[in-house]
N, C-alpha and C. Protein backbone atom coordinates (compact mmCIF):
# COMPACT_ATOMS: atom_id res chain seq x y z
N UNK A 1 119.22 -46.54 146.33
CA UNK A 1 119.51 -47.79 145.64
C UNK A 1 118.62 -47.91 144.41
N UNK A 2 119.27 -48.21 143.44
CA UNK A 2 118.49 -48.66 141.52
C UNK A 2 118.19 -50.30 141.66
N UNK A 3 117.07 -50.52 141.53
CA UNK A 3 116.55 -51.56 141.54
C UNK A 3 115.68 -51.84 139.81
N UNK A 4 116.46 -52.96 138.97
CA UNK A 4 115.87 -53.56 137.91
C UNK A 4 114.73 -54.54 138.12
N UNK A 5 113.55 -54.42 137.54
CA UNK A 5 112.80 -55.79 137.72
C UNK A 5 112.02 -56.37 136.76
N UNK A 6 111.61 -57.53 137.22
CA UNK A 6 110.96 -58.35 136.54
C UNK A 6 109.52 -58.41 136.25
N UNK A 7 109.08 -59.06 135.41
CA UNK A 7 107.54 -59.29 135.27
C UNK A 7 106.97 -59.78 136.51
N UNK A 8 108.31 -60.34 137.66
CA UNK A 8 107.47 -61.17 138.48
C UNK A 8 106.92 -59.90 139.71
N UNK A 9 107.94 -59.21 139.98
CA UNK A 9 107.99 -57.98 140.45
C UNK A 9 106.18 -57.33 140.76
N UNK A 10 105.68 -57.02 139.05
CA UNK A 10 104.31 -56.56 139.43
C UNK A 10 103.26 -57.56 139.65
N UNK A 11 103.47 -58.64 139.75
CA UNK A 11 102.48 -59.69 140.73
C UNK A 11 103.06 -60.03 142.21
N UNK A 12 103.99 -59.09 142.42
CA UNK A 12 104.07 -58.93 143.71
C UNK A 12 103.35 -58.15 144.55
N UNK A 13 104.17 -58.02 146.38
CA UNK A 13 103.53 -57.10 146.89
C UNK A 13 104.78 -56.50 147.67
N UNK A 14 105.79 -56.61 146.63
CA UNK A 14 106.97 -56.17 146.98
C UNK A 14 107.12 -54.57 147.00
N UNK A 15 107.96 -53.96 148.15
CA UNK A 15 107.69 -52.88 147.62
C UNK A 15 109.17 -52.67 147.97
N UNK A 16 109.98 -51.35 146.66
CA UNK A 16 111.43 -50.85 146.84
C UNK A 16 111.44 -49.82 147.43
N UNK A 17 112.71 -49.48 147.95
CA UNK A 17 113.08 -47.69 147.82
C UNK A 17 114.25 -47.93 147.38
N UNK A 18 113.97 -46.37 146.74
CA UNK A 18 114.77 -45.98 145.49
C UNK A 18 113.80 -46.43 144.10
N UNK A 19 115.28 -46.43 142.87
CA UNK A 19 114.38 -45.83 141.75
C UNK A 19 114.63 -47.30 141.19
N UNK A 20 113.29 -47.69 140.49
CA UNK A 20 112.73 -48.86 139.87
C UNK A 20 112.57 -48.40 138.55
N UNK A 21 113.39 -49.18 137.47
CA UNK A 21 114.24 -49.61 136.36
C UNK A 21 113.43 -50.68 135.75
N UNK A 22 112.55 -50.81 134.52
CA UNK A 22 112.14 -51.79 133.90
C UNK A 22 112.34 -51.69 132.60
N UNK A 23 112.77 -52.55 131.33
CA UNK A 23 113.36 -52.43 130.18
C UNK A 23 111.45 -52.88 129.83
N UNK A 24 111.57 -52.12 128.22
CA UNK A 24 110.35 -52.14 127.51
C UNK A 24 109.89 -53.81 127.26
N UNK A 25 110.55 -54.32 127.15
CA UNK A 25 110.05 -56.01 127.11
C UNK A 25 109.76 -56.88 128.30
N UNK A 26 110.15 -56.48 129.15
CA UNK A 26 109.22 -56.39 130.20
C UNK A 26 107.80 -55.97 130.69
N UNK A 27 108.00 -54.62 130.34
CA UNK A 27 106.45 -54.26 130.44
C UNK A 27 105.50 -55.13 129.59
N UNK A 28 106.07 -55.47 128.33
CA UNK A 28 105.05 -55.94 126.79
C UNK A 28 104.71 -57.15 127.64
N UNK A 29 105.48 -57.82 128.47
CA UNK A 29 104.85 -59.18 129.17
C UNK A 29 103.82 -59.15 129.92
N UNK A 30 103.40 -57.89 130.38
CA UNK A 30 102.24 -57.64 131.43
C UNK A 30 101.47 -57.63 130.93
N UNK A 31 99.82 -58.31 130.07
CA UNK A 31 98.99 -58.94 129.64
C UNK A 31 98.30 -59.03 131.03
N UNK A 32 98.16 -59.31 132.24
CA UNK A 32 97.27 -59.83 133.12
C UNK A 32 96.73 -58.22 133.79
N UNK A 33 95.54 -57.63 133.85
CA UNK A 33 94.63 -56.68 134.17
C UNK A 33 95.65 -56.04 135.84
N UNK A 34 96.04 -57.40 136.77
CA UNK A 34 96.40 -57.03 138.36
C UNK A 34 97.79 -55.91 138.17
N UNK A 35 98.67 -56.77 137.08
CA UNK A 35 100.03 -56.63 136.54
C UNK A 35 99.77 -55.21 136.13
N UNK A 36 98.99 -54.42 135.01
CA UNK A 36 99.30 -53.93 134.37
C UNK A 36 98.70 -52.53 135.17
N UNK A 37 97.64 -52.51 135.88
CA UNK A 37 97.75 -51.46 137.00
C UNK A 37 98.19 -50.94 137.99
N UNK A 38 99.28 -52.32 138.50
CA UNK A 38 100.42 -52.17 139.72
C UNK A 38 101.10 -51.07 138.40
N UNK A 39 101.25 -51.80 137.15
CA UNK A 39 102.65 -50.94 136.43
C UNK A 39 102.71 -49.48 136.71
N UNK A 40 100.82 -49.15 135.68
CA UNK A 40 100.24 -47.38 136.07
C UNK A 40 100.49 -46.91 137.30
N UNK A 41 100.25 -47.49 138.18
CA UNK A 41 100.73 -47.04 139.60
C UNK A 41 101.95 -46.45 139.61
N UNK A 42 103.12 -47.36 139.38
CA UNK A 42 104.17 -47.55 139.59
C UNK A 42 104.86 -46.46 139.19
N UNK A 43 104.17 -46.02 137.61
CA UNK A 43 104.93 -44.73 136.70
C UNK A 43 104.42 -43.90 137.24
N UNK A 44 103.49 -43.55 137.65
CA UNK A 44 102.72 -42.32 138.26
C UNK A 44 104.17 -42.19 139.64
N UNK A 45 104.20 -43.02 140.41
CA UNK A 45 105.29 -42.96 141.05
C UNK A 45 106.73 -42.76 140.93
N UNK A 46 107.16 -42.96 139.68
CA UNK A 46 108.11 -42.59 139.31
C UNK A 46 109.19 -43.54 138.76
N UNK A 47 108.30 -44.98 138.63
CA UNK A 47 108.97 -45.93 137.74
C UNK A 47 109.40 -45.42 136.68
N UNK A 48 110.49 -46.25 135.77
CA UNK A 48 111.21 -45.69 134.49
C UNK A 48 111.67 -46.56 133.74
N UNK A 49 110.96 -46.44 132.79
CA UNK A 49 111.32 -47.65 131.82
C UNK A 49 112.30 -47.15 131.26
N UNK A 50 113.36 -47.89 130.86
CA UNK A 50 114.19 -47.68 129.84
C UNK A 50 114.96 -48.73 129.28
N UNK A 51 115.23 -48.61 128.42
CA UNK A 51 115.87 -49.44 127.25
C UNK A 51 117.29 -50.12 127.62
N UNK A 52 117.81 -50.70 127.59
CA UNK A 52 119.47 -51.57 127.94
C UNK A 52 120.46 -51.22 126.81
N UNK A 53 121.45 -51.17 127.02
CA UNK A 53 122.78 -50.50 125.93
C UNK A 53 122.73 -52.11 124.87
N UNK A 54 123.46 -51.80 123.68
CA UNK A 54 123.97 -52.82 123.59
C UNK A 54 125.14 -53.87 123.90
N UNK A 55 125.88 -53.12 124.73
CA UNK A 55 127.46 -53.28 125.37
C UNK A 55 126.95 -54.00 126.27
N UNK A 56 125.69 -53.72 127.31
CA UNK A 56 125.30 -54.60 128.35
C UNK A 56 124.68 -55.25 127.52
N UNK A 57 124.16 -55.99 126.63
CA UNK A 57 123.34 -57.34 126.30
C UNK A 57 124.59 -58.61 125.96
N UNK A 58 125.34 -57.40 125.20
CA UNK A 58 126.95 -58.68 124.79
C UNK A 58 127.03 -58.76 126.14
N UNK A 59 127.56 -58.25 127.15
CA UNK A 59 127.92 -58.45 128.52
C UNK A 59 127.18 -59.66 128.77
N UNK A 60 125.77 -59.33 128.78
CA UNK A 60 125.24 -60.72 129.20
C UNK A 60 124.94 -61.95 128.44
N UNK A 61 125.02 -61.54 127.48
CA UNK A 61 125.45 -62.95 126.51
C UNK A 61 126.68 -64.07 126.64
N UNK A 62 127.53 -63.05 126.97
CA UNK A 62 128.67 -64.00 127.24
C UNK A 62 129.07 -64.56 128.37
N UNK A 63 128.16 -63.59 129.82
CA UNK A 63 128.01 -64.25 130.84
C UNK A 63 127.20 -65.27 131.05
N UNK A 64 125.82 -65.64 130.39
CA UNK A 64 125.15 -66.49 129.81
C UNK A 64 125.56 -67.81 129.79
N UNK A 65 126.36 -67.13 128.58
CA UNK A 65 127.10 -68.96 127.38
C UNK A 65 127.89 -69.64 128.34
N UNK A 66 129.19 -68.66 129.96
CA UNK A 66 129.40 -69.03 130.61
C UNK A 66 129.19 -69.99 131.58
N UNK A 67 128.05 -69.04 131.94
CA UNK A 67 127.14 -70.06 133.42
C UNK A 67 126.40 -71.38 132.66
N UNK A 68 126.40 -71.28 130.81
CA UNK A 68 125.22 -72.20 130.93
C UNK A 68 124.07 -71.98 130.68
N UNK A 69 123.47 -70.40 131.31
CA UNK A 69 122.14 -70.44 130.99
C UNK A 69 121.58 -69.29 129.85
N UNK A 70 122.62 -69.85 128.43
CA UNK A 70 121.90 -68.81 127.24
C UNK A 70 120.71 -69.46 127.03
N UNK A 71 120.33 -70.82 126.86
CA UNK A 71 119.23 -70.97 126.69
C UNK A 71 118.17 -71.07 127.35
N UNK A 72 117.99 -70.61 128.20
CA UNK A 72 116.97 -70.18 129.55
C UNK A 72 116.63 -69.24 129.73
N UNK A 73 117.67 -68.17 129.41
CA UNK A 73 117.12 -66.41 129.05
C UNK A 73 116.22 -66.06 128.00
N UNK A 74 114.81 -65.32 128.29
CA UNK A 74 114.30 -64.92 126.84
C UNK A 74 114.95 -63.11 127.01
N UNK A 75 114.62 -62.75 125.61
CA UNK A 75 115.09 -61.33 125.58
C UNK A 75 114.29 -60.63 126.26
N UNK A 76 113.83 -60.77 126.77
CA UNK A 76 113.38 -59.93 128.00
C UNK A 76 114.35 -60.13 129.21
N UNK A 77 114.50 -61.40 129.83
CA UNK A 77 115.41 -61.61 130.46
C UNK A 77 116.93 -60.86 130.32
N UNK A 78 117.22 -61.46 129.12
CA UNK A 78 118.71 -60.65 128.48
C UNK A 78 118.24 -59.10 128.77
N UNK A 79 117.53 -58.19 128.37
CA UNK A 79 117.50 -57.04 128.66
C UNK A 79 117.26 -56.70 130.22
N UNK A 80 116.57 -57.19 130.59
CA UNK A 80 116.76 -56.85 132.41
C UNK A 80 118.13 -56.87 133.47
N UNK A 81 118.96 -57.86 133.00
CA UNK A 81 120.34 -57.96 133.41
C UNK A 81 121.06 -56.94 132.61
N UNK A 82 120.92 -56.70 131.31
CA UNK A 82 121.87 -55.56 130.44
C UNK A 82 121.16 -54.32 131.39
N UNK A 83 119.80 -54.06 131.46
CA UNK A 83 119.89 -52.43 132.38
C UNK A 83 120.37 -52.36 133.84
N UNK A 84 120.43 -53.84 134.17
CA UNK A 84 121.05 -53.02 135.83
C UNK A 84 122.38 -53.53 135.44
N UNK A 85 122.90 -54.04 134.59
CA UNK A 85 124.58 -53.14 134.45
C UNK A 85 124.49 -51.85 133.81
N UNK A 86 123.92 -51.52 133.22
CA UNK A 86 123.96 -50.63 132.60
C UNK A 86 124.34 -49.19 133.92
N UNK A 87 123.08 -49.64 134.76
CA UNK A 87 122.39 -48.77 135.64
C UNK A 87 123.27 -48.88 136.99
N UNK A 88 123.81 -49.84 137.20
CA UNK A 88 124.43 -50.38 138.48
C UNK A 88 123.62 -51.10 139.24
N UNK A 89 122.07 -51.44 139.22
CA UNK A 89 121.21 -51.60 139.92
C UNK A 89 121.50 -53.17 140.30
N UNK A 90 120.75 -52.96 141.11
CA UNK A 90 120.14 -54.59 141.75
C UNK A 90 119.05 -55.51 140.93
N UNK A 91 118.96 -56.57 140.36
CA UNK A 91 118.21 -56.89 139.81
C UNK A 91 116.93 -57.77 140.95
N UNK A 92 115.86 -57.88 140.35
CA UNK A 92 114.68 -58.16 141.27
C UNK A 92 113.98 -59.25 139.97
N UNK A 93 114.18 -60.32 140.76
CA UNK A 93 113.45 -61.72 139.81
C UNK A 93 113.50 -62.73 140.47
N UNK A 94 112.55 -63.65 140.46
CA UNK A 94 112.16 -65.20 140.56
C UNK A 94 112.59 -66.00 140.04
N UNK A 95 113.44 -65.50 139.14
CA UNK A 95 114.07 -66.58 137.84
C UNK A 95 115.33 -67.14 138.19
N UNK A 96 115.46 -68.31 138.07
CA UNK A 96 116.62 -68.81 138.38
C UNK A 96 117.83 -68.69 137.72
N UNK A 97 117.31 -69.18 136.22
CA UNK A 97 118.46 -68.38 135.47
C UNK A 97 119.50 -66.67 135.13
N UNK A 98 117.74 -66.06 135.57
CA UNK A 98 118.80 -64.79 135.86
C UNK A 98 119.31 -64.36 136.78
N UNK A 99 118.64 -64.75 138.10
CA UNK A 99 119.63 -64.62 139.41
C UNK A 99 121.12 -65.03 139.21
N UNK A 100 121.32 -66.66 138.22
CA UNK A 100 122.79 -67.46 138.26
C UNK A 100 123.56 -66.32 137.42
N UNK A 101 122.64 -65.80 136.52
CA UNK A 101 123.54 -64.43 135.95
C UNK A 101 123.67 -63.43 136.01
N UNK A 102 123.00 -63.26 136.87
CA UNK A 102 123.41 -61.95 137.84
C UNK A 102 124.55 -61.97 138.76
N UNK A 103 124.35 -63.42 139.44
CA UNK A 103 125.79 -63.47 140.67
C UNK A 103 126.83 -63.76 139.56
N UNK A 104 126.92 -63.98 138.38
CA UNK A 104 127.91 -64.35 137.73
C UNK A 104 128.58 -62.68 137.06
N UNK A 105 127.72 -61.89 137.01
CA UNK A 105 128.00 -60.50 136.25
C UNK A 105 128.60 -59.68 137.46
């Protein structure tokens, strides 16, 4: 199983199997010392950052404007939902707004 996640993700003590999916604006949010050594961990393990298409960000833009919550997404957000379509994955967040757009995608 492909699992996408969130900033909230590395102040967790969550742990996946399978392969863990984080878009680069995500990582740039990790500023806190706990966060940013779960991350090192994480790649040493075989985390993988990668980037979101642009086909999945329209995707989620317009699922967004749908549900309601374009203005609640920051682009970080928007890119975390564009890579697990991208990816097929499961997305992993605390956020309310992107969970509503996730069950909506």
């Amino acid at each position: 199983m492909r699992h996408a996640v969130d900033a909230s993700f590395f102040f967790s003590e969550l742990t996946l199997e399978g392969g863990i999916f984080v878009p680069p604006s995500v990582v740039e949010e990790l500023a806190a010392l706990r966060s940013r050594c779960r991350l090192e961990a994480l790649l040493e393990g075989g985390l993988s950052v990668r980037s979101p298409s642009g086909e999945g960000r329209g995707r989620v833009a317009r699922a967004a404007a749908e549900t309601g919550d374009a203005s609640r997404l920051s682009p970080a957000d928007t890119d975390l939902l564009a890579l697990a379509l991208d990816l097929g994955a499961t997305v992993v967040s605390d956020d309310y707004a992107v969970q509503n757009v996730a069950l909506s995608l």
